[in-house]
PDB file of N, CA and C in Angstrom:
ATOM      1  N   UNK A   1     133.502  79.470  76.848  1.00  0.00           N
ATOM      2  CA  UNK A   1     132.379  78.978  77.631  1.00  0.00           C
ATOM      3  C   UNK A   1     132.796  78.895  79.089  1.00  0.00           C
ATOM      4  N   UNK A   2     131.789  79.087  80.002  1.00  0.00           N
ATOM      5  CA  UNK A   2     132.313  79.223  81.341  1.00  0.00           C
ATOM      6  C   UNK A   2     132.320  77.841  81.617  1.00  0.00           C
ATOM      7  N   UNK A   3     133.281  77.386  83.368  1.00  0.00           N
ATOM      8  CA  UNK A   3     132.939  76.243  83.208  1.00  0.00           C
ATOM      9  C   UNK A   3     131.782  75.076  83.957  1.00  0.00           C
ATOM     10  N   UNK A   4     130.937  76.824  84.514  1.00  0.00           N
ATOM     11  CA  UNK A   4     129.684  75.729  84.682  1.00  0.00           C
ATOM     12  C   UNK A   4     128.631  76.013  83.929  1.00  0.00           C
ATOM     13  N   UNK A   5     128.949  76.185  82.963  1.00  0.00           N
ATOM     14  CA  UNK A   5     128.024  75.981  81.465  1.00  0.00           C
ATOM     15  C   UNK A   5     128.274  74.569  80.909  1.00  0.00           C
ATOM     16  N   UNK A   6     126.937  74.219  80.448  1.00  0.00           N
ATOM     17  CA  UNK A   6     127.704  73.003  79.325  1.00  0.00           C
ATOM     18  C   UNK A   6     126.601  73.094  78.018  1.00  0.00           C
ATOM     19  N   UNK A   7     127.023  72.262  77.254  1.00  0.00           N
ATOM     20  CA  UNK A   7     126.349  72.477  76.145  1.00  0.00           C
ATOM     21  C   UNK A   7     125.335  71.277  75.755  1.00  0.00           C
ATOM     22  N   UNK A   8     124.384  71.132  75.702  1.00  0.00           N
ATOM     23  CA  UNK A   8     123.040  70.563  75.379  1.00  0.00           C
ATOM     24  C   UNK A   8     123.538  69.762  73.889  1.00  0.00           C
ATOM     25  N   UNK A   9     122.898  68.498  73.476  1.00  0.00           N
ATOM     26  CA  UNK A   9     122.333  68.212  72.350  1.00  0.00           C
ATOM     27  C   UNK A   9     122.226  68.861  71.293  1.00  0.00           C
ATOM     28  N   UNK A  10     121.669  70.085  71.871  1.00  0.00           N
ATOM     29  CA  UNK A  10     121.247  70.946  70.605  1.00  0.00           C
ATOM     30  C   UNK A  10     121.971  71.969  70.119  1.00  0.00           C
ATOM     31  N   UNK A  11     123.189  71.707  70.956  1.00  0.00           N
ATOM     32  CA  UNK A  11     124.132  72.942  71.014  1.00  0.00           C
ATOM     33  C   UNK A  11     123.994  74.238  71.500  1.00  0.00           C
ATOM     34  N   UNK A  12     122.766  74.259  72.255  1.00  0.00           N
ATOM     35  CA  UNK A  12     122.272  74.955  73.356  1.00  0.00           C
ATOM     36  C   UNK A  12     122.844  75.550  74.866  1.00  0.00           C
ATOM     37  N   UNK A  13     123.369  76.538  75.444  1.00  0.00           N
ATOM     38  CA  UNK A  13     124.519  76.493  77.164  1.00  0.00           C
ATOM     39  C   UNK A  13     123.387  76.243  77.695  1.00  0.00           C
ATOM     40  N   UNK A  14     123.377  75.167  78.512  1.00  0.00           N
ATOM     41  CA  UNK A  14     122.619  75.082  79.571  1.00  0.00           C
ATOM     42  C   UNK A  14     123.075  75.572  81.244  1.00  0.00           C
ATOM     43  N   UNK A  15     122.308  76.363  81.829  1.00  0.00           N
ATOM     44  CA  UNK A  15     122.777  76.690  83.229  1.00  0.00           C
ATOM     45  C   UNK A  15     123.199  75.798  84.579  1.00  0.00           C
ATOM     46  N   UNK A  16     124.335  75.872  85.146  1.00  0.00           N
ATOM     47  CA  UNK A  16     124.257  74.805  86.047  1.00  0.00           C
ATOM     48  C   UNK A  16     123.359  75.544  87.636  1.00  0.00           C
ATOM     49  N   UNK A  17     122.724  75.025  88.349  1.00  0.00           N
ATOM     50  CA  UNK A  17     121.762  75.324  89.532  1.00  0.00           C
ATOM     51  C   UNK A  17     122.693  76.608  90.258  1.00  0.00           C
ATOM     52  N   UNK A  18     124.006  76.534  90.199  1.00  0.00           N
ATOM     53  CA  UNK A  18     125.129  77.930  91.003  1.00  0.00           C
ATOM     54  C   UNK A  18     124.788  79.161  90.504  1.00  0.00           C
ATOM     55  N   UNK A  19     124.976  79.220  88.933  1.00  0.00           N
ATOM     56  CA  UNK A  19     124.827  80.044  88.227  1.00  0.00           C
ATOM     57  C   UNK A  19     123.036  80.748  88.841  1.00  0.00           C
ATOM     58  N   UNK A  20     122.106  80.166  88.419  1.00  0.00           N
ATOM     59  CA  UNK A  20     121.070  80.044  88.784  1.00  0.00           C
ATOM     60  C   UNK A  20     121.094  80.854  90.545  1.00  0.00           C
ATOM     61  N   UNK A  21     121.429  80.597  91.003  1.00  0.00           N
ATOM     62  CA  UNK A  21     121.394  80.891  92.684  1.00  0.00           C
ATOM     63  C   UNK A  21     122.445  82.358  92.653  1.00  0.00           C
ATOM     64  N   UNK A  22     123.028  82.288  92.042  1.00  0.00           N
ATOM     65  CA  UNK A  22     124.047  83.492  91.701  1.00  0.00           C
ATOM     66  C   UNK A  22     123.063  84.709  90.821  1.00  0.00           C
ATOM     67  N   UNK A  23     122.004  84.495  90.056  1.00  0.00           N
ATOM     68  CA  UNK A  23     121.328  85.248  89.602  1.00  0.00           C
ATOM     69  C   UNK A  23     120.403  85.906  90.536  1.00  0.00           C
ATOM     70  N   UNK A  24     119.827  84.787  91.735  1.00  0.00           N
ATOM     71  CA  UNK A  24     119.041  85.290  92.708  1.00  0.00           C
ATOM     72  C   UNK A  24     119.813  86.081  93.429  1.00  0.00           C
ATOM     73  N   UNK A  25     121.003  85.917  93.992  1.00  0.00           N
ATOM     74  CA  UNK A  25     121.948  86.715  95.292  1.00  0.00           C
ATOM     75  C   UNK A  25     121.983  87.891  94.477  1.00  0.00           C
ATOM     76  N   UNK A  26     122.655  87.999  93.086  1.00  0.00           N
ATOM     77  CA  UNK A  26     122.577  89.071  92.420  1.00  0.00           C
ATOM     78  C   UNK A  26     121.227  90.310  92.643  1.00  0.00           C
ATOM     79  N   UNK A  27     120.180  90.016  92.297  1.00  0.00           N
ATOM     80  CA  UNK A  27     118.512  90.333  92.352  1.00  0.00           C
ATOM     81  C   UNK A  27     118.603  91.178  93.963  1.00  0.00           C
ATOM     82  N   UNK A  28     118.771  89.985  94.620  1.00  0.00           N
ATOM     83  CA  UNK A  28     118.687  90.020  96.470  1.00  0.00           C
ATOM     84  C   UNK A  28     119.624  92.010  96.668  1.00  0.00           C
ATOM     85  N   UNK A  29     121.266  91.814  96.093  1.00  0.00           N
ATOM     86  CA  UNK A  29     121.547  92.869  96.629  1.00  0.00           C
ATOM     87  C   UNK A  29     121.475  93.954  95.943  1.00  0.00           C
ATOM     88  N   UNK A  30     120.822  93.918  94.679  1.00  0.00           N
ATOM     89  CA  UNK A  30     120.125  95.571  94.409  1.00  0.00           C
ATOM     90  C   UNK A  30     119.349  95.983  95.221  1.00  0.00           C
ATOM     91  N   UNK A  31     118.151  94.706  95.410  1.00  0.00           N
ATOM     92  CA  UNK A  31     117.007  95.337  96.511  1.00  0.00           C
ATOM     93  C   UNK A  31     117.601  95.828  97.408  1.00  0.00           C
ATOM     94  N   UNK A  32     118.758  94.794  98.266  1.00  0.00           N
ATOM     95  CA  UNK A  32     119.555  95.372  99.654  1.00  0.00           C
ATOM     96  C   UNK A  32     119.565  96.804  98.978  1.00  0.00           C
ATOM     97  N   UNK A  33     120.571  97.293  98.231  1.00  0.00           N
ATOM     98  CA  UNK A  33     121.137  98.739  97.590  1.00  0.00           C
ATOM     99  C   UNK A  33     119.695  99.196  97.418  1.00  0.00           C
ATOM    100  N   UNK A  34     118.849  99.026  96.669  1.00  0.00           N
ATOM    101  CA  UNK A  34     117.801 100.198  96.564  1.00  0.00           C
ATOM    102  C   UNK A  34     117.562 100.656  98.101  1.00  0.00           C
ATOM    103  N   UNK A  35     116.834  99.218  99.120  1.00  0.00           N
ATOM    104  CA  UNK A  35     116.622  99.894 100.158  1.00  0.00           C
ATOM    105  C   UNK A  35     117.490 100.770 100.994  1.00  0.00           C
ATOM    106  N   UNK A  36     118.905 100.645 101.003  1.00  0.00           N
ATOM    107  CA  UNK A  36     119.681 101.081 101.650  1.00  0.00           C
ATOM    108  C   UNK A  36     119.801 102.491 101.710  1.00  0.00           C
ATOM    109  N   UNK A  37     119.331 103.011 100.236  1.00  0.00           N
ATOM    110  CA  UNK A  37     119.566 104.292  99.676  1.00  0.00           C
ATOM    111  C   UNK A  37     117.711 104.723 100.495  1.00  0.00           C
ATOM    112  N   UNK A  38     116.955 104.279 100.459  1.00  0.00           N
ATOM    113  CA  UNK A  38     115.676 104.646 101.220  1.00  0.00           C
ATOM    114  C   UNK A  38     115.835 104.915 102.108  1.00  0.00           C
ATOM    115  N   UNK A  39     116.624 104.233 103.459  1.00  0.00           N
ATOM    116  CA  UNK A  39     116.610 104.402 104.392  1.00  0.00           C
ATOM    117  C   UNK A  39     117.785 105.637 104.707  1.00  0.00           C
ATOM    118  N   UNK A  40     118.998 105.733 103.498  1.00  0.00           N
ATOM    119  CA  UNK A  40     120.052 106.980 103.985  1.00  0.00           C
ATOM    120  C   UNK A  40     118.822 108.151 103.746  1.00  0.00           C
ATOM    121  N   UNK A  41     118.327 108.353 102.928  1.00  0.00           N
ATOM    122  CA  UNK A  41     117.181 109.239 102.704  1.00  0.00           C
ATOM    123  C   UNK A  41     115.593 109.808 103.698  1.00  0.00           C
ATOM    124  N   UNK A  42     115.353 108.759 104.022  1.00  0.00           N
ATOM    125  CA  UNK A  42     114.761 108.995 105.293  1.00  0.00           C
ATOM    126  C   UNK A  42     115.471 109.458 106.763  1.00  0.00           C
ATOM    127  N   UNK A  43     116.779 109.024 106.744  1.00  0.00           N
ATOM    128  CA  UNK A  43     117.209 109.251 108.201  1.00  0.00           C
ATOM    129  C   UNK A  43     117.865 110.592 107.785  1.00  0.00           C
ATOM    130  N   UNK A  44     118.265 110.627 106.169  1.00  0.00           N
ATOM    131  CA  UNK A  44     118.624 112.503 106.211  1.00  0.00           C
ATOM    132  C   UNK A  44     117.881 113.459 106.602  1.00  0.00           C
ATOM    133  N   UNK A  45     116.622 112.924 106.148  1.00  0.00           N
ATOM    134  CA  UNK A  45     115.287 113.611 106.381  1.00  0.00           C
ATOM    135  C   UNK A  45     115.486 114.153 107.666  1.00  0.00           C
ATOM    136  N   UNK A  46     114.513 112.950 108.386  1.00  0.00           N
ATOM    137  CA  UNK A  46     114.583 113.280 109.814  1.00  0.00           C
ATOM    138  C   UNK A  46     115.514 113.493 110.992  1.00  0.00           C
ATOM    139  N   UNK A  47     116.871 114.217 110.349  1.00  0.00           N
ATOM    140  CA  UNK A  47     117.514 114.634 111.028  1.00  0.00           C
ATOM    141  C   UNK A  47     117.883 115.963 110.810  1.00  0.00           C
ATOM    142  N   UNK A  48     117.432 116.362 109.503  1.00  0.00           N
ATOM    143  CA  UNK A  48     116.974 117.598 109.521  1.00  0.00           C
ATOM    144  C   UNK A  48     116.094 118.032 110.047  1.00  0.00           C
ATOM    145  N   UNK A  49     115.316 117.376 110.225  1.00  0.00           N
ATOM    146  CA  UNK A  49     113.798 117.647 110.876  1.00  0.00           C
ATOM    147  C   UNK A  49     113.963 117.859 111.963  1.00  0.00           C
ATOM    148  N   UNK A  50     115.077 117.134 113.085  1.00  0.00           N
ATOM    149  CA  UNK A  50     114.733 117.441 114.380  1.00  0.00           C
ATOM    150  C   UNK A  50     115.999 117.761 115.006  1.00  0.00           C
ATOM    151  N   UNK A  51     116.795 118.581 113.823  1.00  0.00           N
ATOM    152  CA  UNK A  51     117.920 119.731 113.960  1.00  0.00           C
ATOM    153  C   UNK A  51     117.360 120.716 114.859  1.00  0.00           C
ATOM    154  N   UNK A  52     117.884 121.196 116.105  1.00  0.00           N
ATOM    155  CA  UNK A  52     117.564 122.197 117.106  1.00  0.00           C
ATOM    156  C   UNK A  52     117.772 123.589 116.268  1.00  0.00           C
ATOM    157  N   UNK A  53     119.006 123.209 115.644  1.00  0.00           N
ATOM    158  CA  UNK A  53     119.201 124.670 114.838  1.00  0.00           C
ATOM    159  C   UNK A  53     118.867 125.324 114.067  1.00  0.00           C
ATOM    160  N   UNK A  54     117.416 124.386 113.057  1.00  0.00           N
ATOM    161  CA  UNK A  54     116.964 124.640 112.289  1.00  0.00           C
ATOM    162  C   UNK A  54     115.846 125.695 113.174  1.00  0.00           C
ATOM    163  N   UNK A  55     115.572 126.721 112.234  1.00  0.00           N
ATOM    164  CA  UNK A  55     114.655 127.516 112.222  1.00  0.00           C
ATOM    165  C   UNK A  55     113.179 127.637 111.845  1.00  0.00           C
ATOM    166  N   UNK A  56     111.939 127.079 112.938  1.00  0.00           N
ATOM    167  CA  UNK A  56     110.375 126.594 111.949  1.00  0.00           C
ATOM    168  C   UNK A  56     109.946 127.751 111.505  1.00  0.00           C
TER     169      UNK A  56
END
């Protein structure tokens, strides 16, 4: 058992509020990572796009 788990009455782990806040930060930096990967993708884009060397 971790040790900010504890165990309930019912013999149940109950979460302590860290854990909890650690699930949100978790959540928080996929989004960071999904967007991050949006934006390498867009700026690949448009730097192909306004490559001189490219040929229209």
């Amino acid at each position: 058992m971790n040790q900010t788990e504890t165990t309930s009455s019912n013999g149940r782990r109950r979460r302590s509020p860290e854990n909890g806040e650690v699930d949100v930060l978790r959540r928080r930096i996929s989004e960071l990572e999904r967007e991050n990967e949006i934006l390498r993708a867009a700026s690949d884009f448009f730097a192909r796009e306004l490559d001189p060397r490219r040929s229209r």
